[in-house]
PDB file of N, CA and C in Angstrom:
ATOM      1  N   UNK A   1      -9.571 -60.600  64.110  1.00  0.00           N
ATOM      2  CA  UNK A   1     -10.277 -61.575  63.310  1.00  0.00           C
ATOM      3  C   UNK A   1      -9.470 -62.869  63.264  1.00  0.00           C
ATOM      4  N   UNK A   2     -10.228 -64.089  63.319  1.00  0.00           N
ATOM      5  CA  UNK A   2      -9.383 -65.163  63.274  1.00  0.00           C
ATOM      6  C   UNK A   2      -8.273 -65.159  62.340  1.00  0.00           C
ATOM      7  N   UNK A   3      -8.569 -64.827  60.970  1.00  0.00           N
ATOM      8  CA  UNK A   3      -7.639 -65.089  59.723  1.00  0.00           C
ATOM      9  C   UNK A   3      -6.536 -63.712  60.031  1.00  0.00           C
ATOM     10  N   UNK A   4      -6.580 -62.871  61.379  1.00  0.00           N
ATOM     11  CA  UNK A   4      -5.308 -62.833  61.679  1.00  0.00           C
ATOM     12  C   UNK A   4      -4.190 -63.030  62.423  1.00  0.00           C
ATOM     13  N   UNK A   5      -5.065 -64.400  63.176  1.00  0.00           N
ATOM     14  CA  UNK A   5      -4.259 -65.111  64.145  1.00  0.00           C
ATOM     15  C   UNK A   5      -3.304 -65.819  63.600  1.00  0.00           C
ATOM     16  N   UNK A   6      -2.046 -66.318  63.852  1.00  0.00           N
ATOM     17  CA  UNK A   6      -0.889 -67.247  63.566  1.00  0.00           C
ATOM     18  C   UNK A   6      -1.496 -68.555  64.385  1.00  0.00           C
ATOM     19  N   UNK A   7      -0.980 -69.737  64.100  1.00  0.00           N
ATOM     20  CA  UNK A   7      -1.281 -71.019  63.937  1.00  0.00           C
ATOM     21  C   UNK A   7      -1.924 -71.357  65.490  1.00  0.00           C
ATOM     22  N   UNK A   8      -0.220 -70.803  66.484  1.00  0.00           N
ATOM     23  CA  UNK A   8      -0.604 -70.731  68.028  1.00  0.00           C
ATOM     24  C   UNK A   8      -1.771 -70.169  68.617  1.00  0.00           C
ATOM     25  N   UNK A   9      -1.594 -68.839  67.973  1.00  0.00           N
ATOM     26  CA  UNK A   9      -3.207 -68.082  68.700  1.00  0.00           C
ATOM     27  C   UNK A   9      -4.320 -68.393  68.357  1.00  0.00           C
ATOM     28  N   UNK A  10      -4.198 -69.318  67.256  1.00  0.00           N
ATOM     29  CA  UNK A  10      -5.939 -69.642  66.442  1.00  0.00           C
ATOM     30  C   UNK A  10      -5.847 -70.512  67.164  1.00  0.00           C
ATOM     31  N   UNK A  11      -4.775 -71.683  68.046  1.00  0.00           N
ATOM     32  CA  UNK A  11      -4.993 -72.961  69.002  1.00  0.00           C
ATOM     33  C   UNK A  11      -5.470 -72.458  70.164  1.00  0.00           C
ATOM     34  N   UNK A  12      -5.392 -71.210  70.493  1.00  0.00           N
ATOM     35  CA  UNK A  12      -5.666 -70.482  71.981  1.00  0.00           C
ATOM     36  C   UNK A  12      -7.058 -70.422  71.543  1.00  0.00           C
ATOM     37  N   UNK A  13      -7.554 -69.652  70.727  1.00  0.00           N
ATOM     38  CA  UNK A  13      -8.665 -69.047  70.535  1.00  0.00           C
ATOM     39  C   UNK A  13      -9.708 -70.605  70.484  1.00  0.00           C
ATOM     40  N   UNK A  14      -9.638 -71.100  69.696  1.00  0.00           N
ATOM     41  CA  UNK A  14     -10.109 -72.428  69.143  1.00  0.00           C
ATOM     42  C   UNK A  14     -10.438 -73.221  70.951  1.00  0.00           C
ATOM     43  N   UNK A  15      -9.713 -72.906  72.114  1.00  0.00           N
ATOM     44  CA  UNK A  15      -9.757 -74.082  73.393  1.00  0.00           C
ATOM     45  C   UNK A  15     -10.169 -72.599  74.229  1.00  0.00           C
ATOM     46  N   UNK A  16      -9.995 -72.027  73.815  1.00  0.00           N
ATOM     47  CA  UNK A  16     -11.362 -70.837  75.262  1.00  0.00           C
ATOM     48  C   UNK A  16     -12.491 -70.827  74.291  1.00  0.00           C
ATOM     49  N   UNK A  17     -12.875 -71.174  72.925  1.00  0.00           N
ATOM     50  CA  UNK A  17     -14.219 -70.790  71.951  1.00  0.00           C
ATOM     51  C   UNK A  17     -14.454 -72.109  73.121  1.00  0.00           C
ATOM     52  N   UNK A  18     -13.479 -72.936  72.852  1.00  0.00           N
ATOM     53  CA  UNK A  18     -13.803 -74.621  72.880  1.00  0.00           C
ATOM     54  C   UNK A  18     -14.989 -74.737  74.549  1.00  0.00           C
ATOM     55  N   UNK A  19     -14.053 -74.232  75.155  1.00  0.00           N
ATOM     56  CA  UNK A  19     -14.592 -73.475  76.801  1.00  0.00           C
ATOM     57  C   UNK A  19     -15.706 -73.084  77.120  1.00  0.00           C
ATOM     58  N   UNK A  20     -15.935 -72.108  76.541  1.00  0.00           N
ATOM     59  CA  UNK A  20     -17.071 -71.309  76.167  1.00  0.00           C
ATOM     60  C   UNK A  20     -18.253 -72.256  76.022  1.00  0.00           C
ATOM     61  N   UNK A  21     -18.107 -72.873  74.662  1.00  0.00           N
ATOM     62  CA  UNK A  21     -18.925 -73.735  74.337  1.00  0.00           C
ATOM     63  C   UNK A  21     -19.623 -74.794  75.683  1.00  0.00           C
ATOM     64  N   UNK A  22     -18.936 -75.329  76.530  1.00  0.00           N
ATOM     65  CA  UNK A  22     -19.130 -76.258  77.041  1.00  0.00           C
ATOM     66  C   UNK A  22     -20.209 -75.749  78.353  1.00  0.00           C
ATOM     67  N   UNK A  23     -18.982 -74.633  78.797  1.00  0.00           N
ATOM     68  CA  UNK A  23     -20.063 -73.588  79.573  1.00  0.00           C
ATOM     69  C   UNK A  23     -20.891 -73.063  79.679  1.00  0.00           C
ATOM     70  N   UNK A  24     -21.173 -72.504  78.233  1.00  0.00           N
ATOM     71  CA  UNK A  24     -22.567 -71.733  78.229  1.00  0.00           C
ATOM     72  C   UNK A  24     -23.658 -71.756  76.601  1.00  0.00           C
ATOM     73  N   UNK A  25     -22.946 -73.204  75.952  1.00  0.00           N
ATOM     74  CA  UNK A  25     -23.337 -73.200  74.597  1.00  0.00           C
ATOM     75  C   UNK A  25     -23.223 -72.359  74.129  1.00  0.00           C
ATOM     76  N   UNK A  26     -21.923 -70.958  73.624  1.00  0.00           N
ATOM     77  CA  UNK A  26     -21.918 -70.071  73.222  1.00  0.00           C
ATOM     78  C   UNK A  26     -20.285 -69.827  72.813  1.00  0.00           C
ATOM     79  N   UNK A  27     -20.241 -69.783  71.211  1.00  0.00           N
ATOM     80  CA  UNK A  27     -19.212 -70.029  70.961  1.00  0.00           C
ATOM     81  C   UNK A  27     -18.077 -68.868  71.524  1.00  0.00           C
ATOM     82  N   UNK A  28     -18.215 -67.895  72.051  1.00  0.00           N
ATOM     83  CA  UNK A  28     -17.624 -66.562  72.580  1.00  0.00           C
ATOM     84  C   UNK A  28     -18.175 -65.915  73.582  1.00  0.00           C
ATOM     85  N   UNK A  29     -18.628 -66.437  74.812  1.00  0.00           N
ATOM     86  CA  UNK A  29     -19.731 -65.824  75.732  1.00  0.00           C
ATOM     87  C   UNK A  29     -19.030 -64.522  75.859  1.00  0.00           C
ATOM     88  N   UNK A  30     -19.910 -63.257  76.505  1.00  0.00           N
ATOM     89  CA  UNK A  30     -19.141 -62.238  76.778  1.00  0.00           C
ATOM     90  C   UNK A  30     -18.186 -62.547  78.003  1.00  0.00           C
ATOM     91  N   UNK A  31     -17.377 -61.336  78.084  1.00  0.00           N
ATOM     92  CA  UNK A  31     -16.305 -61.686  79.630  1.00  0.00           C
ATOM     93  C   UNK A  31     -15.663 -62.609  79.576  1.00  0.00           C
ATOM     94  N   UNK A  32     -15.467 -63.738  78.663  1.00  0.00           N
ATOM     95  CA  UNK A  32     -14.650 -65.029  78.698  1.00  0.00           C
ATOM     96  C   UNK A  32     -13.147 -65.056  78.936  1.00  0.00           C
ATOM     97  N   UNK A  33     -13.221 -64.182  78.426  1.00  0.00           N
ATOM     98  CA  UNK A  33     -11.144 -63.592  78.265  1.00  0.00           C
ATOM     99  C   UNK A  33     -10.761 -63.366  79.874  1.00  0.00           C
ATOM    100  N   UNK A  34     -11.809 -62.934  80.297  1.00  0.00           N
ATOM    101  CA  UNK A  34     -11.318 -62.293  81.713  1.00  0.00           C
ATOM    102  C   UNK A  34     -11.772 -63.449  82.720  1.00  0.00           C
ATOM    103  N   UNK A  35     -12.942 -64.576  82.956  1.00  0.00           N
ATOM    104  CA  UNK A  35     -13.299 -65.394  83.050  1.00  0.00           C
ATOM    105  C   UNK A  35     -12.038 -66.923  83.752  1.00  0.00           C
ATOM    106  N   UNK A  36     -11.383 -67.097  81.969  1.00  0.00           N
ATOM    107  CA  UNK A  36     -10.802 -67.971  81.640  1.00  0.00           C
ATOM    108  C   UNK A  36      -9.109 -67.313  82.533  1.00  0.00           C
ATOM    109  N   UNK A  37      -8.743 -65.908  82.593  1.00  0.00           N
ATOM    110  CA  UNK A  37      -7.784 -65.775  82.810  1.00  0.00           C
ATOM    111  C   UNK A  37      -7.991 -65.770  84.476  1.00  0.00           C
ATOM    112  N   UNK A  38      -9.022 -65.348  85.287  1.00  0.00           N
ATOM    113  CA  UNK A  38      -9.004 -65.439  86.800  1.00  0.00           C
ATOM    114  C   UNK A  38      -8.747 -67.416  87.151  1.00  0.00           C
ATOM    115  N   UNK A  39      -9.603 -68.401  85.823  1.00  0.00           N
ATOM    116  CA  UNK A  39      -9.171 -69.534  86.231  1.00  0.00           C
ATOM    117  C   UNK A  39      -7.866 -69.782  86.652  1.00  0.00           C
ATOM    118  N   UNK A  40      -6.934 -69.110  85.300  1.00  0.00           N
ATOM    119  CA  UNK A  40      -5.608 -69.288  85.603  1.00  0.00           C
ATOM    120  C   UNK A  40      -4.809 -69.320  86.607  1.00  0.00           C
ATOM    121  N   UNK A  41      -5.245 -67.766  87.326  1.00  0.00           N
ATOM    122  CA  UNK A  41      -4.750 -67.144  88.299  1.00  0.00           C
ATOM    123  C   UNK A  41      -5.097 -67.704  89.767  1.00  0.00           C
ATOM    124  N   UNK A  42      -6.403 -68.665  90.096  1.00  0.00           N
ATOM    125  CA  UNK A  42      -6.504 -68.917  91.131  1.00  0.00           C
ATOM    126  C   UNK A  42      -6.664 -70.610  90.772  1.00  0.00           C
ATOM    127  N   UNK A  43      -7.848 -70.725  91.901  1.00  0.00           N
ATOM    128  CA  UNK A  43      -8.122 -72.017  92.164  1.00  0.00           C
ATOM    129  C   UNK A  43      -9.512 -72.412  91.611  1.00  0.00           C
ATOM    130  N   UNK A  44     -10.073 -71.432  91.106  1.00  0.00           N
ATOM    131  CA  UNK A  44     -11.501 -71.764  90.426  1.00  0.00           C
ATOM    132  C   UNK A  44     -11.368 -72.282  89.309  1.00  0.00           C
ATOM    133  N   UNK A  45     -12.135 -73.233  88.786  1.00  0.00           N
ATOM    134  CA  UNK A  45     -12.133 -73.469  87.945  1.00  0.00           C
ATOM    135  C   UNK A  45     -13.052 -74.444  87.209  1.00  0.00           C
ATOM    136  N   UNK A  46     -14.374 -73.269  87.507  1.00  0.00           N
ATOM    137  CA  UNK A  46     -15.724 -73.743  86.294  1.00  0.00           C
ATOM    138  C   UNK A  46     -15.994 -72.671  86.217  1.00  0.00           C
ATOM    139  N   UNK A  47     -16.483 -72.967  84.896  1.00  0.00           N
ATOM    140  CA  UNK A  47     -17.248 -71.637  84.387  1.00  0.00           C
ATOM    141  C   UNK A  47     -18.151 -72.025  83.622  1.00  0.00           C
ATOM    142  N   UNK A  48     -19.449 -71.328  83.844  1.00  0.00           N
ATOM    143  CA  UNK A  48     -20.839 -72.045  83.709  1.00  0.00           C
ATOM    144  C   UNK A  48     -20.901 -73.174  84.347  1.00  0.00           C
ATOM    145  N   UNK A  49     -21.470 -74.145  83.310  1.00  0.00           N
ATOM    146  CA  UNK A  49     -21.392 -75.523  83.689  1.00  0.00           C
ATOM    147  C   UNK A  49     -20.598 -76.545  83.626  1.00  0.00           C
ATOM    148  N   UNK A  50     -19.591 -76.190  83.242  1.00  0.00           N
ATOM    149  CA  UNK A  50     -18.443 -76.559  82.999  1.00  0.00           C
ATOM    150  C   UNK A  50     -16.924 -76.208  83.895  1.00  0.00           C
ATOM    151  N   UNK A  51     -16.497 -77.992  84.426  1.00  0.00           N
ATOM    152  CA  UNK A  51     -15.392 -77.695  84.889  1.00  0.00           C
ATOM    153  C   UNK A  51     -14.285 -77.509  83.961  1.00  0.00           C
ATOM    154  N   UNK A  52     -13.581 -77.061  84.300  1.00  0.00           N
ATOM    155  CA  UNK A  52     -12.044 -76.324  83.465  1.00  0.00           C
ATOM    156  C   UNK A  52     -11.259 -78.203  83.949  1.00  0.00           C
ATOM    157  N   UNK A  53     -11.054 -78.779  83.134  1.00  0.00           N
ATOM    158  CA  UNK A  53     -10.048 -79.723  83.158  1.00  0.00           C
ATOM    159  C   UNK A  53      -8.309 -79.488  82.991  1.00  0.00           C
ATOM    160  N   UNK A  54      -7.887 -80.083  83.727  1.00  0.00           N
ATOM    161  CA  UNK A  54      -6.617 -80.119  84.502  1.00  0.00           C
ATOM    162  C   UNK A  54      -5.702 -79.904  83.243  1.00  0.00           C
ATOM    163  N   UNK A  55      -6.279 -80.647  81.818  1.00  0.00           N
ATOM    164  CA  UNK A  55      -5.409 -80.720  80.592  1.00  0.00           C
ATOM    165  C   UNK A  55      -5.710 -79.400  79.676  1.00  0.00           C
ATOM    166  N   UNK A  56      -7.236 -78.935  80.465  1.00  0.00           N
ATOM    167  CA  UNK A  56      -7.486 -78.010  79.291  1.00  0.00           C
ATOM    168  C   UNK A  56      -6.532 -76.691  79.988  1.00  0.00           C
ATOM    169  N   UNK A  57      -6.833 -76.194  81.498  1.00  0.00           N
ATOM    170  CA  UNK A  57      -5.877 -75.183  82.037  1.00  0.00           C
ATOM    171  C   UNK A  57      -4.346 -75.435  81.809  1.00  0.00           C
ATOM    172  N   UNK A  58      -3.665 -75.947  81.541  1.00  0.00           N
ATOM    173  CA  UNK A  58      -2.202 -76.345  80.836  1.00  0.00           C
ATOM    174  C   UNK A  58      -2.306 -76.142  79.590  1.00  0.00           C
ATOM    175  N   UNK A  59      -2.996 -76.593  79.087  1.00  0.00           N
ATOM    176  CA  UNK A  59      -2.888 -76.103  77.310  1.00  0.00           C
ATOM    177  C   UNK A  59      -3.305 -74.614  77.575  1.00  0.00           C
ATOM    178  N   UNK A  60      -4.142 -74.028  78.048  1.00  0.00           N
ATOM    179  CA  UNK A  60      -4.159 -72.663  78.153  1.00  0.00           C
ATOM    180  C   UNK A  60      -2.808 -71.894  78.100  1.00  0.00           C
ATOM    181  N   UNK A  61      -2.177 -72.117  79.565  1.00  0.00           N
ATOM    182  CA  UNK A  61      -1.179 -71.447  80.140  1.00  0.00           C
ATOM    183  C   UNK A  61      -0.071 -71.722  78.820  1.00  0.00           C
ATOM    184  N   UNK A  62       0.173 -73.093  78.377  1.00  0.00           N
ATOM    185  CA  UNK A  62       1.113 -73.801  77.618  1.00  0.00           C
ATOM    186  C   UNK A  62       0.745 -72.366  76.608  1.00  0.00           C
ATOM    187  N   UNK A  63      -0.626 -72.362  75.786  1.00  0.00           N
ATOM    188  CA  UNK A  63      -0.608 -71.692  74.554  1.00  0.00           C
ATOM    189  C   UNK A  63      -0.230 -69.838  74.634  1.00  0.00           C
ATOM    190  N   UNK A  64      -0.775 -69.751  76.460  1.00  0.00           N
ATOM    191  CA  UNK A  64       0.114 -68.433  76.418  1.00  0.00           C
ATOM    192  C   UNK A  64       0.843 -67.969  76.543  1.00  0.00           C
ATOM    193  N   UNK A  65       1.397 -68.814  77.342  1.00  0.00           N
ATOM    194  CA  UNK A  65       2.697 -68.297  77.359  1.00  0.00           C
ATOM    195  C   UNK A  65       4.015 -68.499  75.657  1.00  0.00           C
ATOM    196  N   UNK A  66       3.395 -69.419  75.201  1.00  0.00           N
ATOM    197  CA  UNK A  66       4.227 -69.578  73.800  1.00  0.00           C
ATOM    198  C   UNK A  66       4.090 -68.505  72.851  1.00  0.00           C
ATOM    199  N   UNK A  67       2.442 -67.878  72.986  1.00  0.00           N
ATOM    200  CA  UNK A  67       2.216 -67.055  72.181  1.00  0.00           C
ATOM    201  C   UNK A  67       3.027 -65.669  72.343  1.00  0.00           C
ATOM    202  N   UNK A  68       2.814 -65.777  73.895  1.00  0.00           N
ATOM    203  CA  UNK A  68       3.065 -64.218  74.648  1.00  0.00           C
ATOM    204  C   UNK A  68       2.044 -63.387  74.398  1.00  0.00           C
ATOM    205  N   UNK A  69       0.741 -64.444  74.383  1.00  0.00           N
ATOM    206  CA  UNK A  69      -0.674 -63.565  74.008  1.00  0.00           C
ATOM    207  C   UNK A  69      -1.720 -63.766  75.171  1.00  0.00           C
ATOM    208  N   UNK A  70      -2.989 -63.418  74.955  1.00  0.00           N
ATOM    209  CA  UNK A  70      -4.198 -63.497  75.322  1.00  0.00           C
ATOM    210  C   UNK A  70      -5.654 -62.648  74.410  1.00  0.00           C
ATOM    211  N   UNK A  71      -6.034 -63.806  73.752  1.00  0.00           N
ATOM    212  CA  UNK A  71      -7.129 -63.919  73.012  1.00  0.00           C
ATOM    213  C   UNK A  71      -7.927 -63.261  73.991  1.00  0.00           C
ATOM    214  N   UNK A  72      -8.704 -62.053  73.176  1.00  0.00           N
ATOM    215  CA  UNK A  72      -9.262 -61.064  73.791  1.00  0.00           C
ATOM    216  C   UNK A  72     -10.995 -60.417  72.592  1.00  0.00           C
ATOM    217  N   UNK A  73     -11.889 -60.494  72.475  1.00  0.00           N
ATOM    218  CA  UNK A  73     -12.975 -60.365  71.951  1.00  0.00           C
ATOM    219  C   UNK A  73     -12.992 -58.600  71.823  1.00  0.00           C
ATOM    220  N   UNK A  74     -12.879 -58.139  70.684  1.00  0.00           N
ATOM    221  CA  UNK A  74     -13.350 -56.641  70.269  1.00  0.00           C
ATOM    222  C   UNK A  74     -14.261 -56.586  69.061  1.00  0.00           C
ATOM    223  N   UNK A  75     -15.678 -55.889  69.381  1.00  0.00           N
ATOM    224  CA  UNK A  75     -16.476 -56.012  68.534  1.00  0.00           C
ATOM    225  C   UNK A  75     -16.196 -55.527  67.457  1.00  0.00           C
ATOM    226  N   UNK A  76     -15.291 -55.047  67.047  1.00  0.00           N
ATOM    227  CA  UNK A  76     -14.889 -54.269  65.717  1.00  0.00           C
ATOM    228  C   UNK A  76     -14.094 -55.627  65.215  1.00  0.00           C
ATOM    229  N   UNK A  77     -13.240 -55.925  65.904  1.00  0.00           N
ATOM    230  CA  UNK A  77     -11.649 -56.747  64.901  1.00  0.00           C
ATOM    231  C   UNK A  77     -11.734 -58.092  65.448  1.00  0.00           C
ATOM    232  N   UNK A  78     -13.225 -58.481  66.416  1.00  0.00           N
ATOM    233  CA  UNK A  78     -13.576 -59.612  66.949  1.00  0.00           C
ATOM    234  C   UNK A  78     -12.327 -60.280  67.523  1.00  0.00           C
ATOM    235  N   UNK A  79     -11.990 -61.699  67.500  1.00  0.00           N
ATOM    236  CA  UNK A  79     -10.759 -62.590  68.575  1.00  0.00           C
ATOM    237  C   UNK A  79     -10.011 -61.911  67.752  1.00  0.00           C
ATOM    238  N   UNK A  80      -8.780 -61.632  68.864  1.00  0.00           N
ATOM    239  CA  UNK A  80      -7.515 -60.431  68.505  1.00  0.00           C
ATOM    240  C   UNK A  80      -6.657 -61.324  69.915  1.00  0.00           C
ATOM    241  N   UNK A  81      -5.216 -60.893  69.228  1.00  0.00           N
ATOM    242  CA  UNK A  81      -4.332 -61.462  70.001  1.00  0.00           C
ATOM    243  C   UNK A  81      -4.146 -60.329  70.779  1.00  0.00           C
ATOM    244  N   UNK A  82      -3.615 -60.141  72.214  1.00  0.00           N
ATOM    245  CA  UNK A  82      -3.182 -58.683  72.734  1.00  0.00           C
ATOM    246  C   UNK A  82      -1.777 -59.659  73.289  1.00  0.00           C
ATOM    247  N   UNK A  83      -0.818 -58.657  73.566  1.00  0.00           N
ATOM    248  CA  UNK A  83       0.182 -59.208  74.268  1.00  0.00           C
ATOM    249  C   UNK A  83       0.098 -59.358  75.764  1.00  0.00           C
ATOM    250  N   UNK A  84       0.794 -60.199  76.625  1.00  0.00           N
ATOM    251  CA  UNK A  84       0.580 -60.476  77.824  1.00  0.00           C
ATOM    252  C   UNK A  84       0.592 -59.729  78.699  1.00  0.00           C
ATOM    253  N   UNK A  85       1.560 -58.640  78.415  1.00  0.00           N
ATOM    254  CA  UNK A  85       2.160 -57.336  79.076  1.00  0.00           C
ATOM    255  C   UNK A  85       1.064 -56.543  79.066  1.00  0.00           C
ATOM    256  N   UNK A  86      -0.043 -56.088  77.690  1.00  0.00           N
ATOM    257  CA  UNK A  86      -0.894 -55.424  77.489  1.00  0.00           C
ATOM    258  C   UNK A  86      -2.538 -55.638  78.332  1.00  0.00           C
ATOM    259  N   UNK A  87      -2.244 -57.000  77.795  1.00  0.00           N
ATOM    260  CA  UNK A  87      -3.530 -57.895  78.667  1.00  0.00           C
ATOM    261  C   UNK A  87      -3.546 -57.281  80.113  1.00  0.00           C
ATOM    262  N   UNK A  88      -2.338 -58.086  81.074  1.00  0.00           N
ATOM    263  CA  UNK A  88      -2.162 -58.478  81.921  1.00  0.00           C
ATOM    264  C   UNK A  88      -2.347 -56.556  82.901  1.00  0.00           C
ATOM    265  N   UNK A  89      -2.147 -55.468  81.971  1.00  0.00           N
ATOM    266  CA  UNK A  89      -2.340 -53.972  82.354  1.00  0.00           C
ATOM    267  C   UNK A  89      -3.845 -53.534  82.058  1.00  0.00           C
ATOM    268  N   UNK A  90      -4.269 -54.638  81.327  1.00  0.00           N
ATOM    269  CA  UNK A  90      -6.039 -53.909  81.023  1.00  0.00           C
ATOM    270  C   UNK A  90      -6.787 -54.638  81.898  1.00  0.00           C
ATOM    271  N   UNK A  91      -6.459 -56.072  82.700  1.00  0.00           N
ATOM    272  CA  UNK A  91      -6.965 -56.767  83.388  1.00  0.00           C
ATOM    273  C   UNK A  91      -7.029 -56.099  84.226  1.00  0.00           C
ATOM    274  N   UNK A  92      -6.085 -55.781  85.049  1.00  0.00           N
ATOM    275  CA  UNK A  92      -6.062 -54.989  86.888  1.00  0.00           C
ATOM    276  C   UNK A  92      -6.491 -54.375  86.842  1.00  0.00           C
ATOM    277  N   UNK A  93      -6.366 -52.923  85.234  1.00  0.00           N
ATOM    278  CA  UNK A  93      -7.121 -51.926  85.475  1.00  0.00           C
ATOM    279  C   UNK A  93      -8.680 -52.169  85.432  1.00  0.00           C
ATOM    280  N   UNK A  94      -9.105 -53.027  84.882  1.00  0.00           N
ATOM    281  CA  UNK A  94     -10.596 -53.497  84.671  1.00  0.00           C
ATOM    282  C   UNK A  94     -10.904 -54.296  85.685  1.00  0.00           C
ATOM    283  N   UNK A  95     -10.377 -55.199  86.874  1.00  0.00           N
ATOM    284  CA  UNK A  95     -10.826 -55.643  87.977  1.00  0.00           C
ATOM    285  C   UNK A  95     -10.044 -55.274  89.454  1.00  0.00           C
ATOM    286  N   UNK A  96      -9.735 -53.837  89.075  1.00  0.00           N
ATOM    287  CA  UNK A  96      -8.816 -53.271  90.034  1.00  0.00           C
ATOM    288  C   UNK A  96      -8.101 -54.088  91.473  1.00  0.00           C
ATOM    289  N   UNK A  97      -7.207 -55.431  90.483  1.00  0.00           N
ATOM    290  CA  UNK A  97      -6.459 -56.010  91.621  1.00  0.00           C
ATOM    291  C   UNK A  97      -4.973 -55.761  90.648  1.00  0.00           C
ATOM    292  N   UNK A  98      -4.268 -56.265  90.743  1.00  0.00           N
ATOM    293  CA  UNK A  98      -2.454 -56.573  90.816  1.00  0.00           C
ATOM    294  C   UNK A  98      -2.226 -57.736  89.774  1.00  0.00           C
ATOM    295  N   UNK A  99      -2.949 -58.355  89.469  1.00  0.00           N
ATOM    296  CA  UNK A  99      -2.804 -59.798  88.871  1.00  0.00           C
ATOM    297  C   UNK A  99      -1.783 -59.779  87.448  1.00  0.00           C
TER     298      UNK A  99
END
């Protein structure tokens, strides 16, 4: 839930909602977490209708790596911080690459 994010992760959460929004008028589209993190990882970078700007992918990376998080959507406890280590093991296993 937001009100248990710390200052950093509510800035993470707040610029992929922000994302979201631009992309698909939807303040949390589904898949976004995973979406926003393949931007990271490669060279793509739109999603929906929306290009990913050069300042917004740096503030990304900037906010995760500070956090040592990745804002992640669970319908029970909704935006939740997971750690990078955790993320970064539910990602591969969920798009069965290495990343």
């Amino acid at each position: 839930m937001l009100k248990d994010l710390n200052g950093d992760q509510l800035q993470l959460e707040e610029l992929m909602s922000s994302i979201s929004e631009a992309g698909y008028s939807a303040g949390w589209m589904e898949g976004l977490e995973y979406e926003l993190w393949v931007i990271l990882n490669s060279t793509k970078r739109n999603y929906g209708r929306h290009i990913v700007t050069e300042e917004q992918f740096q503030q990304l990376k900037y906010l995760s790596d500070k956090c040592g998080c990745w804002i992640v959507f669970d319908d029970e406890k909704e935006e939740t911080a997971l750690d990078l280590e955790s993320w970064r093991k539910g990602f591969s296993e969920k798009m069965g690459t290495s990343r």
